[in-house]
N, C-alpha and C. Protein backbone atom coordinates (compact mmCIF):
# COMPACT_ATOMS: atom_id res chain seq x y z
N UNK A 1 131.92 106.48 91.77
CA UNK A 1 130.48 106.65 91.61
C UNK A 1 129.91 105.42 90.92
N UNK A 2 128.87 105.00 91.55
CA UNK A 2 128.27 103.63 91.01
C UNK A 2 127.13 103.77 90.36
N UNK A 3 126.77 103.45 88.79
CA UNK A 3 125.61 103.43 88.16
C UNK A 3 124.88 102.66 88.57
N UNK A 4 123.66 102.93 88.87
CA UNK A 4 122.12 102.04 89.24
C UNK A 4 122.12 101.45 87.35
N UNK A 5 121.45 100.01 88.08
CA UNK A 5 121.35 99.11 86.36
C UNK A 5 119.80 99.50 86.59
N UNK A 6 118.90 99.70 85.65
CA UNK A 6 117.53 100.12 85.53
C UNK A 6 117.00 98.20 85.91
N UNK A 7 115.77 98.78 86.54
CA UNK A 7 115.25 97.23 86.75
C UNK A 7 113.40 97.52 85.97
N UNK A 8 113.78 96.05 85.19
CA UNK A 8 112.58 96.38 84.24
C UNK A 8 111.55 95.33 84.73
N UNK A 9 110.35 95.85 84.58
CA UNK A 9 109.07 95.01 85.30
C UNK A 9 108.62 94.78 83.82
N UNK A 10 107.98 93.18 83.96
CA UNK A 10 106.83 92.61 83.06
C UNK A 10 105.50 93.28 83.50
N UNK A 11 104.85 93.44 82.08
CA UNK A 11 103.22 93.52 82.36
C UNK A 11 102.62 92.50 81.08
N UNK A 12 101.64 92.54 81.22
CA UNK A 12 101.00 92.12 79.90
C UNK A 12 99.69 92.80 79.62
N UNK A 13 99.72 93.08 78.61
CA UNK A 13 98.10 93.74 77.22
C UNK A 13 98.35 92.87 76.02
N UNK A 14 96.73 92.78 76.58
CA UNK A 14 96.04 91.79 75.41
C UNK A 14 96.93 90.47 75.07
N UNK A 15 97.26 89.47 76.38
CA UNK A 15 98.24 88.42 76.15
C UNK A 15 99.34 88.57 75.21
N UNK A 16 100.17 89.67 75.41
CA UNK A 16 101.44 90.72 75.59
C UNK A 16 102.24 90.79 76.18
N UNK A 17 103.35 90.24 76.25
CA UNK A 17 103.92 90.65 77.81
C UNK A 17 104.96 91.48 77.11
N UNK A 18 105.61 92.28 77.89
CA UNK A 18 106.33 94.04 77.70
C UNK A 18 106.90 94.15 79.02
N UNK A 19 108.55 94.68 78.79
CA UNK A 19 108.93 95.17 79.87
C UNK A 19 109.04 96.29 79.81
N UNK A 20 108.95 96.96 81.28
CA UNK A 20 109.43 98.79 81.15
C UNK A 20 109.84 99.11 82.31
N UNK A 21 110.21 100.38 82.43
CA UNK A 21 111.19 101.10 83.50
C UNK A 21 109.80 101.99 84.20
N UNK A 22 110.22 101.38 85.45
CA UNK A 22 109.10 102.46 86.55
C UNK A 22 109.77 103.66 86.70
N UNK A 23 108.84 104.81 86.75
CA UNK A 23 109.30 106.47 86.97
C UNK A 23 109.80 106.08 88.89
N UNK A 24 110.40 107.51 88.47
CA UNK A 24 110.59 107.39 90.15
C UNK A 24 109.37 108.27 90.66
N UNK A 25 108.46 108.79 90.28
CA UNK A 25 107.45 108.99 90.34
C UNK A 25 106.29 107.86 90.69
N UNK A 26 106.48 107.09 89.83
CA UNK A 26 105.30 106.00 90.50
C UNK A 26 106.02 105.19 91.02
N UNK A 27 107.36 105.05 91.49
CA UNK A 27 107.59 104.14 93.21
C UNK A 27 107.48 105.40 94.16
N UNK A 28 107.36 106.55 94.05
CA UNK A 28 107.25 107.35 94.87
C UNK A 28 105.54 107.73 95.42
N UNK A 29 104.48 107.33 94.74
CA UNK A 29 103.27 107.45 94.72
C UNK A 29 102.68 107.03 96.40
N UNK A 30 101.65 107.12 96.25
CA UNK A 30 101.21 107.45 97.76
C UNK A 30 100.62 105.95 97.54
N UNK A 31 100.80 105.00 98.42
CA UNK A 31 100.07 103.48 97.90
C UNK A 31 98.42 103.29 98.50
N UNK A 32 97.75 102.75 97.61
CA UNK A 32 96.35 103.18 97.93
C UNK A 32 96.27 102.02 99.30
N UNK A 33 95.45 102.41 99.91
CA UNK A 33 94.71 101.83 101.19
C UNK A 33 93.20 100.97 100.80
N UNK A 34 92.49 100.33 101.07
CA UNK A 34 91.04 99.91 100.99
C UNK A 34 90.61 100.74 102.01
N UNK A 35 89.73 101.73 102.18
CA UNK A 35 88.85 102.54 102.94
C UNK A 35 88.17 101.54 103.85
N UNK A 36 88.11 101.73 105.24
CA UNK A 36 87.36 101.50 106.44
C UNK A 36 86.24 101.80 106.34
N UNK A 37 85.00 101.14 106.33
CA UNK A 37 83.95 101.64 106.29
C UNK A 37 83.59 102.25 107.08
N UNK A 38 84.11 101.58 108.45
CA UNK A 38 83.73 102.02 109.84
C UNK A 38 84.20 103.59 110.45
N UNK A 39 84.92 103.75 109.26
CA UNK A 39 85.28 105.37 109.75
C UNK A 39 84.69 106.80 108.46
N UNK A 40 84.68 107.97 109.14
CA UNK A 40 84.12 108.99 107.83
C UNK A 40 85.18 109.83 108.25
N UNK A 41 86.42 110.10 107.50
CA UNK A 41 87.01 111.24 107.28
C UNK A 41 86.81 112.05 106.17
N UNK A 42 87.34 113.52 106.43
CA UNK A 42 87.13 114.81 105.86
C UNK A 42 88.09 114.45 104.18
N UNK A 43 87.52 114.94 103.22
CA UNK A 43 87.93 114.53 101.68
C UNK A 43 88.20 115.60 101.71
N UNK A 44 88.17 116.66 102.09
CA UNK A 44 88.59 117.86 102.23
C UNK A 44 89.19 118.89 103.62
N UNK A 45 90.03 119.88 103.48
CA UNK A 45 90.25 120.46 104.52
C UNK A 45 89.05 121.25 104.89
N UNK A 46 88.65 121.98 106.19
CA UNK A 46 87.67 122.73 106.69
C UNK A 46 87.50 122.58 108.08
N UNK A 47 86.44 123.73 108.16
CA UNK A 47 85.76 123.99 109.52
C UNK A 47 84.36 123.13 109.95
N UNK A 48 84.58 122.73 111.01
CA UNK A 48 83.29 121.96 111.68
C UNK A 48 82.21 123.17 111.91
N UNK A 49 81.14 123.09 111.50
CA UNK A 49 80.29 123.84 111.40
C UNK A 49 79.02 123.64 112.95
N UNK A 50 78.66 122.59 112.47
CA UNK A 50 77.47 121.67 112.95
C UNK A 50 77.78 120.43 113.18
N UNK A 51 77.12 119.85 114.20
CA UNK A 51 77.58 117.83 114.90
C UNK A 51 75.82 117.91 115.27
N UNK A 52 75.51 116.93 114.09
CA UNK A 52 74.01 116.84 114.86
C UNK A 52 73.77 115.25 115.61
N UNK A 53 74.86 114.78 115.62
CA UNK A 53 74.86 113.00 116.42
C UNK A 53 75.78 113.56 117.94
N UNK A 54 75.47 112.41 118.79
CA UNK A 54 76.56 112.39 119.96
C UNK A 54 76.54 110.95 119.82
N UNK A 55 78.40 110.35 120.69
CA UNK A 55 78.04 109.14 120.96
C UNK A 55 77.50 108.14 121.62
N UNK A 56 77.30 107.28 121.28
CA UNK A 56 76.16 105.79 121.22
C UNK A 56 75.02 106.02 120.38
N UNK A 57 74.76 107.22 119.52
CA UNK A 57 73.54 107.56 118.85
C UNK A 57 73.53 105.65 117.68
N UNK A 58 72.01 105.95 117.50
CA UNK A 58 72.56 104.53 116.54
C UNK A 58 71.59 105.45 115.27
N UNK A 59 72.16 105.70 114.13
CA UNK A 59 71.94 106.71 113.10
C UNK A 59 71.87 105.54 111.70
N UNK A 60 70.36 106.18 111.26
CA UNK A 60 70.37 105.79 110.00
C UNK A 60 70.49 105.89 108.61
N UNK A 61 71.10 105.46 107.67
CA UNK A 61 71.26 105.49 106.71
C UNK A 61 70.79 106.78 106.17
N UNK A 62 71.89 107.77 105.76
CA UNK A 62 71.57 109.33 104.98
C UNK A 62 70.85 110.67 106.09
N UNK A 63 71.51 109.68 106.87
CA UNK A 63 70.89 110.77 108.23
C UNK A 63 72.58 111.99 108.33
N UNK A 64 71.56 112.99 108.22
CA UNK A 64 73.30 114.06 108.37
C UNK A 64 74.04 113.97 109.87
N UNK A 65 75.39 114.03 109.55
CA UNK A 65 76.14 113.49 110.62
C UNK A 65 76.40 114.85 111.42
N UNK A 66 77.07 116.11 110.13
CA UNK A 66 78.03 117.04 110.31
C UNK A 66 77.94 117.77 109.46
N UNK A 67 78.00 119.17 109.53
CA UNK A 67 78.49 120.06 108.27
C UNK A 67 80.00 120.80 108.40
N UNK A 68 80.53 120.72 107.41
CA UNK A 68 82.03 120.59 107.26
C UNK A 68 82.28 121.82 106.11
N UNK A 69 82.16 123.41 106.77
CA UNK A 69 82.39 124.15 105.79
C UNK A 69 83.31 124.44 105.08
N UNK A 70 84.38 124.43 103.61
CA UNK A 70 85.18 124.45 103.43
C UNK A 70 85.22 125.08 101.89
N UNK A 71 85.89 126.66 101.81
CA UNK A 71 85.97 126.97 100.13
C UNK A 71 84.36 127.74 100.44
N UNK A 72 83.58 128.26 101.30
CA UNK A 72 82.97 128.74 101.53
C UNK A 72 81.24 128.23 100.95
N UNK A 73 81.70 126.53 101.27
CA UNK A 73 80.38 126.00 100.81
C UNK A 73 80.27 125.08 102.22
N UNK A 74 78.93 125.01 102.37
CA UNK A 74 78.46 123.94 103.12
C UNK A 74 78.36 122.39 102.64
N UNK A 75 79.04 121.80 103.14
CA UNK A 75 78.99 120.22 102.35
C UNK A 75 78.87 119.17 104.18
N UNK A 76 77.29 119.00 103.59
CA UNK A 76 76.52 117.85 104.27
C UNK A 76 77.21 116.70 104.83
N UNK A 77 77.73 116.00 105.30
CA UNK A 77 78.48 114.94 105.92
C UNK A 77 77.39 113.60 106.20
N UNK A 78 76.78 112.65 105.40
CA UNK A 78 75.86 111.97 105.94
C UNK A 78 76.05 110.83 106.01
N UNK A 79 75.01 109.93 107.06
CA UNK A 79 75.58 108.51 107.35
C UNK A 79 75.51 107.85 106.28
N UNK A 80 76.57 106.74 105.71
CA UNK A 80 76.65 105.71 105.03
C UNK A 80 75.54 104.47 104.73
N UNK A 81 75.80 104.20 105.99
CA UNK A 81 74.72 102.90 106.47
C UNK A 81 74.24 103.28 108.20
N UNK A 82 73.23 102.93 108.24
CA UNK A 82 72.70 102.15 109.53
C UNK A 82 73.75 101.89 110.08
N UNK A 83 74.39 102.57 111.60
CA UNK A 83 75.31 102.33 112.70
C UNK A 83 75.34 103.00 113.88
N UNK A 84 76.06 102.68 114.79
CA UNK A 84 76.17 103.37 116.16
C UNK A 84 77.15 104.30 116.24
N UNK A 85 77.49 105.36 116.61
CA UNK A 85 78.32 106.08 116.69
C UNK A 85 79.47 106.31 118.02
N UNK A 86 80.44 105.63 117.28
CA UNK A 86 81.24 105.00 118.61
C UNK A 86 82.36 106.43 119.21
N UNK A 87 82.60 106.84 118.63
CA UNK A 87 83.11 108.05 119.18
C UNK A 87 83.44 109.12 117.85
N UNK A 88 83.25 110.56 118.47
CA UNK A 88 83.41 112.05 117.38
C UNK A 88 84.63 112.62 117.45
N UNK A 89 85.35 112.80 116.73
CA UNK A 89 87.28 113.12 117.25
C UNK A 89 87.10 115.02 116.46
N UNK A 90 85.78 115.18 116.35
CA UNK A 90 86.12 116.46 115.98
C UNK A 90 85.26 117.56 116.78
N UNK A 91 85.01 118.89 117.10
CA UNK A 91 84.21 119.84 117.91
C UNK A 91 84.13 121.10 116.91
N UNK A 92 83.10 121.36 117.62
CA UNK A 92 82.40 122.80 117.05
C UNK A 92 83.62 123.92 116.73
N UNK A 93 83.63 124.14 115.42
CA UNK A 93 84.54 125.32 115.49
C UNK A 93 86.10 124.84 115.06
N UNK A 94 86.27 123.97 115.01
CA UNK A 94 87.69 123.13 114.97
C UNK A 94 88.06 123.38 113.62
N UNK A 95 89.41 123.96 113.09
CA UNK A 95 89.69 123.37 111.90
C UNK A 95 90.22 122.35 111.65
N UNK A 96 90.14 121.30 110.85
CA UNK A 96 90.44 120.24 110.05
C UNK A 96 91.58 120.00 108.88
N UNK A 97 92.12 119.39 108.82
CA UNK A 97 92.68 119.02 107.27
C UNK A 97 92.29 117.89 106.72
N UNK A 98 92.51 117.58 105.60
CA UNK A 98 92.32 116.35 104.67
C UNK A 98 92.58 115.22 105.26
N UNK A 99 91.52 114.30 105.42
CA UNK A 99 91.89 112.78 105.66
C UNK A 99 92.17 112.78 107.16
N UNK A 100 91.19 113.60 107.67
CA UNK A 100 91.29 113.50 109.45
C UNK A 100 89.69 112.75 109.38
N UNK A 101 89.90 111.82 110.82
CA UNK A 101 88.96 110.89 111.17
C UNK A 101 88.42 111.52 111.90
N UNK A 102 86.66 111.75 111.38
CA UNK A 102 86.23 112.51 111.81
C UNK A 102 85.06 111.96 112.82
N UNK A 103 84.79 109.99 112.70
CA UNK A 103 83.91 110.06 113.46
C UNK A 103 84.16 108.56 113.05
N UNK A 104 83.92 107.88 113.98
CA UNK A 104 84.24 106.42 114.02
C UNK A 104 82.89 105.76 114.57
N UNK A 105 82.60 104.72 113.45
CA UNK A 105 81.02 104.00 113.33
C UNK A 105 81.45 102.48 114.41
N UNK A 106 80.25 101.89 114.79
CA UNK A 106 80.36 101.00 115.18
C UNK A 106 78.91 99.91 114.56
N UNK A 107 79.42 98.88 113.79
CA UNK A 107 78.58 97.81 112.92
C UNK A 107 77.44 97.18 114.03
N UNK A 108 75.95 97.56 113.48
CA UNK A 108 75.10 97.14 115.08
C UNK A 108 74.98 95.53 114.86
N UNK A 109 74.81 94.75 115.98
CA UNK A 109 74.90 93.30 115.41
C UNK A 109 73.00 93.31 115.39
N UNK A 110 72.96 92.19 114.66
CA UNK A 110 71.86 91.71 114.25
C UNK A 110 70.80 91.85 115.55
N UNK A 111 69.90 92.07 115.51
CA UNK A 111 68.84 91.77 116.42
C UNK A 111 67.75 91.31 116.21
C-alpha cells in the first residue's frame, strides 16, 4: 500500500505567502464557468408555464420571455438586453431541471 505525500499550494494575504493542503472537497468542486450571455437558462427546476416570444422575435430589454413555475410560485423570465431570439429549446407544459438552456439569444448587429 502506497502513501499519497500531501501536496501543498502557496497563497498569499496581505504580502504573506502560506502553504496549505487542499480538501478533497475543493478539488472536487464544480469549476465555475463565465456565463454566456447569449443564452437564459432555468436557475431553478420547473414547469414552463407561458412562452410569450417565438423565433426571430427581436425583444427588448425587460420584455418577459417565459414564466417558469416552480415551488408553486410564478417567476417572470425576462429579456436581459435588446436581442433576437434565435431559437426556444423549451414548450408549453414541459418539465425542466436546473441549468437547462432555455432559449438562445442572438446579438443584433448595429444598424
Amino acid at each position: 500500500m502506497q502513501i499519497e505525500k500531501p501536496e501543498y499550494v502557496d497563497f498569499a494575504v496581505t504580502a504573506r505567502q502560506y502553504k496549505t493542503l487542499l480538501t478533497k472537497k475543493f478539488l472536487n468542486r464544480k469549476v465555475w464557468v463565465n456565463p454566456n450571455p447569449n443564452v437564459i437558462q432555468s436557475i431553478i427546476p420547473g414547469t414552463i408555464i407561458s412562452i410569450f416570444v417565438k423565433e426571430g422575435d427581436v425583444v427588448t430589454e425587460g420584455s418577459p420571455l417565459l414564466i417558469l413555475e416552480a415551488m408553486k410560485m410564478l417567476n417572470r423570465i425576462e429579456m436581459p438586453f435588446t436581442a433576437r431570439i434565435k431559437k426556444i429549446n423549451v414548450e408549453l407544459g414541459v418539465r425542466i431541471p436546473r441549468d437547462c438552456l432555455m432559449i438562445e439569444l442572438e446579438a443584433l448587429e448595429n444598424e
